[in-house]
C-alpha atoms as a PDB file:
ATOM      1  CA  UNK A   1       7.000   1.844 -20.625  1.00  0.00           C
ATOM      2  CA  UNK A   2       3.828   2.942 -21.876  1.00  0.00           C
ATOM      3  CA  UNK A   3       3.055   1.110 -25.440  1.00  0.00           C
ATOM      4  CA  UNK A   4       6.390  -0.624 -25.367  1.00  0.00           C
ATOM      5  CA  UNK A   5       7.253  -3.688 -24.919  1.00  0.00           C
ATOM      6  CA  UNK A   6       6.290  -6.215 -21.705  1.00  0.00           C
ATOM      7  CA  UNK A   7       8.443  -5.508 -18.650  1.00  0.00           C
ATOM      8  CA  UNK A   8       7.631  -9.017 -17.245  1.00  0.00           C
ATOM      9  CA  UNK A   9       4.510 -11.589 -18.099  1.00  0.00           C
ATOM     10  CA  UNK A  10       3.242 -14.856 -16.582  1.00  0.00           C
ATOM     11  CA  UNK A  11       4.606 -13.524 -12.742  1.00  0.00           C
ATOM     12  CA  UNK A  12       2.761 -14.739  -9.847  1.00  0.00           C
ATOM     13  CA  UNK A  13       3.495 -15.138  -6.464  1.00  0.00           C
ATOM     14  CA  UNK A  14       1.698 -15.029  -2.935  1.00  0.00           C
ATOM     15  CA  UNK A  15       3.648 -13.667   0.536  1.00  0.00           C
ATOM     16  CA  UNK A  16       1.123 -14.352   3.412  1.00  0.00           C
ATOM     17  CA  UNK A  17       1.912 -12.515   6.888  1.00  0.00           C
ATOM     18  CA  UNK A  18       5.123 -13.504   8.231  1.00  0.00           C
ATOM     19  CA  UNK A  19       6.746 -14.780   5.105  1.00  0.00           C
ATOM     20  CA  UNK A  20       9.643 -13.068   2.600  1.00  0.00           C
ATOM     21  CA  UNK A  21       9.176 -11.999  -1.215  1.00  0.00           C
ATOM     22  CA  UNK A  22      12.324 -10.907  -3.210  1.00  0.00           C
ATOM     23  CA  UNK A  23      11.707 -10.459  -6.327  1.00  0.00           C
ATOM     24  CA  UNK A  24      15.551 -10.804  -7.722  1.00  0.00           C
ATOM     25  CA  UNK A  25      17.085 -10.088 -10.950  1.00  0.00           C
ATOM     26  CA  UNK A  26      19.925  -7.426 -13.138  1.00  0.00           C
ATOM     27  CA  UNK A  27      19.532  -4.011 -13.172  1.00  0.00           C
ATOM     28  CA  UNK A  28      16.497  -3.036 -15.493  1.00  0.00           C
ATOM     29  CA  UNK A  29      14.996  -6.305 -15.471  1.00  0.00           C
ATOM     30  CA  UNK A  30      11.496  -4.538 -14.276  1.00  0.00           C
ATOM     31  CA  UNK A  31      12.105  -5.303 -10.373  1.00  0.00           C
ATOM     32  CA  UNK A  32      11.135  -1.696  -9.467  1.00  0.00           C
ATOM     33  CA  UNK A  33       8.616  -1.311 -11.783  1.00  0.00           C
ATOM     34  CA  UNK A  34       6.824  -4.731 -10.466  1.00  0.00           C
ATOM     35  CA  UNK A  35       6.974  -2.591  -7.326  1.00  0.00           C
ATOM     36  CA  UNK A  36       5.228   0.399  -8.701  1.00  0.00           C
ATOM     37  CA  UNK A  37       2.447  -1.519 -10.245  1.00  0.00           C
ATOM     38  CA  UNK A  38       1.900  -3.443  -6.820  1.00  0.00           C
ATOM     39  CA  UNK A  39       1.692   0.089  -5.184  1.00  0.00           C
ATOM     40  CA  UNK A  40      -0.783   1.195  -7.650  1.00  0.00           C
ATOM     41  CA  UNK A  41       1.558   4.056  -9.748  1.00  0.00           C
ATOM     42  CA  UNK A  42       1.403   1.768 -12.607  1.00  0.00           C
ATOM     43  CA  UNK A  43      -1.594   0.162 -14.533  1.00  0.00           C
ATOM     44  CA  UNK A  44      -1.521  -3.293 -15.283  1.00  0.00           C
ATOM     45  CA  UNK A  45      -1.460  -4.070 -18.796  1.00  0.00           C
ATOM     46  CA  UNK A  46      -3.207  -7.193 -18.796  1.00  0.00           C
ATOM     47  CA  UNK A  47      -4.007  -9.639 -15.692  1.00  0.00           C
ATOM     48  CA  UNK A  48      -4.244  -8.257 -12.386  1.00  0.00           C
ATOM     49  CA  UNK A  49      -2.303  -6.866  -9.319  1.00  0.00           C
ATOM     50  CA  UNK A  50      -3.414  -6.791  -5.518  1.00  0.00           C
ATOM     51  CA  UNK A  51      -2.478  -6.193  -2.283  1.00  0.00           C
ATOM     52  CA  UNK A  52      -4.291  -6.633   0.559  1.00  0.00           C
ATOM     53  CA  UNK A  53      -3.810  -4.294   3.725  1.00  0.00           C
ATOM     54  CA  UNK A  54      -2.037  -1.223   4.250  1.00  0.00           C
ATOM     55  CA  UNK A  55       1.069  -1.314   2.264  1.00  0.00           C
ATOM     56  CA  UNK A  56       4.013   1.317   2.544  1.00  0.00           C
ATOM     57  CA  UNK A  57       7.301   2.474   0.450  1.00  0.00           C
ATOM     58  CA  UNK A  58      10.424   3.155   1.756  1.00  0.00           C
ATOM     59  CA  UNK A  59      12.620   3.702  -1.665  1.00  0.00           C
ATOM     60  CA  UNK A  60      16.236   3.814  -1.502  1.00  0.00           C
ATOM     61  CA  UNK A  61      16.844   7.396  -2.271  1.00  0.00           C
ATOM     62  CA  UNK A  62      13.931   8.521   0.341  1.00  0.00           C
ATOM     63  CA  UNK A  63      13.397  12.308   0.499  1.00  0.00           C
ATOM     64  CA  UNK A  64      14.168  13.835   3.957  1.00  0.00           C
ATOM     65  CA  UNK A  65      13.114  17.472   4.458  1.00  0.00           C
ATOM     66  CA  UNK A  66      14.965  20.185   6.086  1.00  0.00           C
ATOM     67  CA  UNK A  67      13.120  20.051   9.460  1.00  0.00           C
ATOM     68  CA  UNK A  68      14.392  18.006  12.688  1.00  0.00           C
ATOM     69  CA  UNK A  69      13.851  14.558  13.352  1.00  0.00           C
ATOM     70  CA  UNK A  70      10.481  14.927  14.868  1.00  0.00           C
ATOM     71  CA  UNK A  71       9.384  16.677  11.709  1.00  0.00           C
ATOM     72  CA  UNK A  72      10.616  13.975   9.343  1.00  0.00           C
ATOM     73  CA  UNK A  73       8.995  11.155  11.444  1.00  0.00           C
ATOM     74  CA  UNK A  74       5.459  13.005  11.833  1.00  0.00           C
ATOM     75  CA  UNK A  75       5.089  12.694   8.318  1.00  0.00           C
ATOM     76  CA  UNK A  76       4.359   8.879   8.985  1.00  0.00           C
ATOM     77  CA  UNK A  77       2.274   9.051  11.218  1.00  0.00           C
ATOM     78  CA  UNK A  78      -1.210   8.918   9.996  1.00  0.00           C
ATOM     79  CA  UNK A  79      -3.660  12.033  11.259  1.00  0.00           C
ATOM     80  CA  UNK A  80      -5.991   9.377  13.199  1.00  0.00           C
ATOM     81  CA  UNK A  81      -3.222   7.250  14.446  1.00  0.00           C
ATOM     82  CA  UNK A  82      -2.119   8.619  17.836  1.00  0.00           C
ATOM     83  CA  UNK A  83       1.025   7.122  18.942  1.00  0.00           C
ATOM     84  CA  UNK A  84       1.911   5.807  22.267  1.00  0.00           C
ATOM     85  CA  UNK A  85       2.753   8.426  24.928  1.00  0.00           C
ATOM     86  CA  UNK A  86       0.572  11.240  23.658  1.00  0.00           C
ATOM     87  CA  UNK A  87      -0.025  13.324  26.372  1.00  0.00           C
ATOM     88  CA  UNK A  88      -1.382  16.948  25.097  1.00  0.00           C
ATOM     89  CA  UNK A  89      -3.009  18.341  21.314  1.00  0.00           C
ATOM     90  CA  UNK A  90      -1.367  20.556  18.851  1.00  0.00           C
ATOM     91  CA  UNK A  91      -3.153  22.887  16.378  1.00  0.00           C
ATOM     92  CA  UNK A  92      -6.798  22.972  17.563  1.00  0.00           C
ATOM     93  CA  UNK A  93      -7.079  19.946  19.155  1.00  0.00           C
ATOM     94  CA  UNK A  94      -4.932  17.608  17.431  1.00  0.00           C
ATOM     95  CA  UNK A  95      -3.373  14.909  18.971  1.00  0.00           C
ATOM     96  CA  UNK A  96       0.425  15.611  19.077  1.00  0.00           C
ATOM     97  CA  UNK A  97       2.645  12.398  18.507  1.00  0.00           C
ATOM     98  CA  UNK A  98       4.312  10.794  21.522  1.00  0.00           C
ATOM     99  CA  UNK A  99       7.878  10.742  21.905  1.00  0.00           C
ATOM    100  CA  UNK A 100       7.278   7.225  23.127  1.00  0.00           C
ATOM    101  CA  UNK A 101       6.163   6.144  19.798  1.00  0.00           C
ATOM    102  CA  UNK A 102       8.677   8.113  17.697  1.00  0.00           C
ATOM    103  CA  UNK A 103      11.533   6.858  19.805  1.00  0.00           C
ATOM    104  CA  UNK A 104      10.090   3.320  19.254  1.00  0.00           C
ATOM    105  CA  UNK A 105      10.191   3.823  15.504  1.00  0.00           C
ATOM    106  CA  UNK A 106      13.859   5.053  15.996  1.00  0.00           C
ATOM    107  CA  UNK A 107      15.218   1.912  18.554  1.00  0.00           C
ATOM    108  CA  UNK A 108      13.569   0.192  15.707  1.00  0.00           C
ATOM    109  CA  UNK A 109      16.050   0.847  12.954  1.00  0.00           C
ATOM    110  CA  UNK A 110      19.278   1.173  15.290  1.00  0.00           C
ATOM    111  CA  UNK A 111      19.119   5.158  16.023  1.00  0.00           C
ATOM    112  CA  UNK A 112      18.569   5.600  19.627  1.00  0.00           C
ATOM    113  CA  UNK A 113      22.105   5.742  20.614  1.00  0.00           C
ATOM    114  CA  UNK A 114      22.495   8.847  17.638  1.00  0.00           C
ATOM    115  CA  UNK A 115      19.458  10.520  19.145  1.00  0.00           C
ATOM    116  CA  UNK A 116      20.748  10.033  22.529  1.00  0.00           C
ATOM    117  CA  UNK A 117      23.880  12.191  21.474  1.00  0.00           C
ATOM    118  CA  UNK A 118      22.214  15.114  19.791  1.00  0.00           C
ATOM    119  CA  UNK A 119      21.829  18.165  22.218  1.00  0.00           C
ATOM    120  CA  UNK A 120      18.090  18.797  20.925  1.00  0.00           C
ATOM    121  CA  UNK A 121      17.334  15.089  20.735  1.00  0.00           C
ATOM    122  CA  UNK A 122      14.109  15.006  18.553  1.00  0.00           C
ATOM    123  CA  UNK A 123      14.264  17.749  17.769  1.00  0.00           C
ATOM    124  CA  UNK A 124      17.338  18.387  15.967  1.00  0.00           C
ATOM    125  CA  UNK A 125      17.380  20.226  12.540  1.00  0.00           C
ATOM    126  CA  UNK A 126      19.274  17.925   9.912  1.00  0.00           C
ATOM    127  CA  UNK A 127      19.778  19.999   6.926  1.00  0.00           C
ATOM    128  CA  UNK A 128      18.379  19.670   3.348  1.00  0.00           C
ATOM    129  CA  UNK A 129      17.644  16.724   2.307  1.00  0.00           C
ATOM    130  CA  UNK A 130      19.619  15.410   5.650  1.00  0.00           C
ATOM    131  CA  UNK A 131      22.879  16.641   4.507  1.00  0.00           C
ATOM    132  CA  UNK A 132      23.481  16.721   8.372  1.00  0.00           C
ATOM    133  CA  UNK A 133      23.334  12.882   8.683  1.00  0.00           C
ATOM    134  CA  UNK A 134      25.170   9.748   6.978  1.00  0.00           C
ATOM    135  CA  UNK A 135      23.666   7.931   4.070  1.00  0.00           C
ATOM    136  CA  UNK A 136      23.115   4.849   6.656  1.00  0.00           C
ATOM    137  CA  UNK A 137      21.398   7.218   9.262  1.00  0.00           C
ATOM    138  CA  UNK A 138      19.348   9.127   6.288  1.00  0.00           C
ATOM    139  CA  UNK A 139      18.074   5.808   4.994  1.00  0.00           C
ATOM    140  CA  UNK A 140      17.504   4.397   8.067  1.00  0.00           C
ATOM    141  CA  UNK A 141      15.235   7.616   9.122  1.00  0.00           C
ATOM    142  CA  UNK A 142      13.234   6.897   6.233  1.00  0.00           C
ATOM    143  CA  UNK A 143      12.689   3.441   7.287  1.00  0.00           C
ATOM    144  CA  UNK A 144      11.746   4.518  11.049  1.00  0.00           C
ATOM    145  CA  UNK A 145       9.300   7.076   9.052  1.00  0.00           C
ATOM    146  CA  UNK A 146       8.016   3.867   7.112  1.00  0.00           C
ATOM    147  CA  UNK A 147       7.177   2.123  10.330  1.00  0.00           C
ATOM    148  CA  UNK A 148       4.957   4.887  11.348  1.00  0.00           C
ATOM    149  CA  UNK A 149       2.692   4.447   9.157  1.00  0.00           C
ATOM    150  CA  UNK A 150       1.588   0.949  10.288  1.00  0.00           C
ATOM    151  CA  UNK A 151       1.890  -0.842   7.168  1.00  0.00           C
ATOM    152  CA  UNK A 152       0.382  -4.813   6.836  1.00  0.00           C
ATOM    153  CA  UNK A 153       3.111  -4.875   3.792  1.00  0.00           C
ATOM    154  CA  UNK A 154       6.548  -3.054   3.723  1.00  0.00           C
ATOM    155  CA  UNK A 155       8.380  -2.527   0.515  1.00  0.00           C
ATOM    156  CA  UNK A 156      11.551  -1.514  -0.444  1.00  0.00           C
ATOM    157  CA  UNK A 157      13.854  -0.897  -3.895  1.00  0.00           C
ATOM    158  CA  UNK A 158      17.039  -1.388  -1.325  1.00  0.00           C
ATOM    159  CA  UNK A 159      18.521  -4.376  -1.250  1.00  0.00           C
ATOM    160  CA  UNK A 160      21.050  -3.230   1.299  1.00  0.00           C
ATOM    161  CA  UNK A 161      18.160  -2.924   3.944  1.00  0.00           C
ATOM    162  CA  UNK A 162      15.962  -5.796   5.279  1.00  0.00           C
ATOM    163  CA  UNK A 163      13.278  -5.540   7.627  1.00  0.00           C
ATOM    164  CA  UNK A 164      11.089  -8.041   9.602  1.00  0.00           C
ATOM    165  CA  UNK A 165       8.019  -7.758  11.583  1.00  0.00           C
ATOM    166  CA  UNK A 166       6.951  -9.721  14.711  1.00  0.00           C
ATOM    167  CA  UNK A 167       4.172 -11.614  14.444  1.00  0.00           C
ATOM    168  CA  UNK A 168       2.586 -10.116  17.244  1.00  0.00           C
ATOM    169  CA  UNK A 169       3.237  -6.750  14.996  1.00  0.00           C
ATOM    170  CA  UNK A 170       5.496  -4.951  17.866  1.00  0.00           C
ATOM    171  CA  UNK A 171       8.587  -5.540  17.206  1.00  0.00           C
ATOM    172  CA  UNK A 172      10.670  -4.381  13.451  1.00  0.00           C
ATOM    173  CA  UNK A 173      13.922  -5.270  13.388  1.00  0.00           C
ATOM    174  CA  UNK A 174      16.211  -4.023  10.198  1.00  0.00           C
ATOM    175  CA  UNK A 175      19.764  -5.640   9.002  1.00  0.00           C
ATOM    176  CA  UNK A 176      22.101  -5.545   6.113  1.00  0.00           C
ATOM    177  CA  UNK A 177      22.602  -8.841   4.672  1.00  0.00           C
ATOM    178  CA  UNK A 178      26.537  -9.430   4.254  1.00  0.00           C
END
């Protein structure tokens, strides 16, 4: 908090590519405002803060928007980042995303058999705030969304959700620990 008290002091760590960070503790022990200073919505009081790369949120209450899956997952994708299997433009010119890549993002996080169901595929409206989903799908949408975005550094409030990126940087994998 502004003016109060120190959240945390003398905290230092380094997480190269490849490697894990938790950052552990009880509930309002500063973990996910560590986080928010990292990504820049906080100013550090004293000392410094830095992260090198891209680095992207997924938080555990992510917002979805009443639109269809396609809808959702564009809003990861960055406007000059065209994604594998484009094949035409949208809105002057634009490059449209490819299903290729969305689908991708999806296999990613363990919804391509749910897609494969739906009757519209990608394009299937899922309700305010997707009401029209499970928690588990609706949190692991916002993860696929997360990928999109092409992050060097992927963060998340959610302990219940891991992720892990291939060195080669092709290949995210998610899992619960038990």
């Amino acid at each position: 908090m502004a003016g109060g008290e120190p959240v945390f002091s003398g905290a230092s760590a380094t997480a190269g590519p490849g490697t894990w960070l938790a950052v552990t503790g009880p509930s309002g022990a500063g973990k996910s405002t560590l986080l928010a200073v990292l990504l820049g919505f906080l100013p550090v009081a004293t000392g410094r803060a830095a992260v090198t790369g891209t680095a992207a949120w997924c938080p555990q209450e992510a917002h979805l928007f009443d639109s269809t899956l396609r809808g959702n997952l564009m809003l990861g994708v960055p406007a000059a980042k065209p994604l594998p299997g484009n094949s035409n433009s949208r809105d002057g010119g634009a490059p449209a995303a490819g299903d290729a890549g969305l689908e991708a993002a999806l296999a990613a996080v363990g919804l391509s058999a749910l897609v494969s169901r739906l009757p519209a595929g990608l394009d299937t409206r899922i309700g305010p705030g997707g009401s029209f989903l499970s928690g588990g799908e609706r949190q692991r949408l916002a993860v696929a969304r997360t990928l999109l975005t092409g992050p060097r550094l992927s963060c998340s409030t959610s302990p219940r959700l891991i992720w892990t990126h291939s060195r080669d940087g092709k290949c995210w994998q998610t899992s619960a620990p038990a």
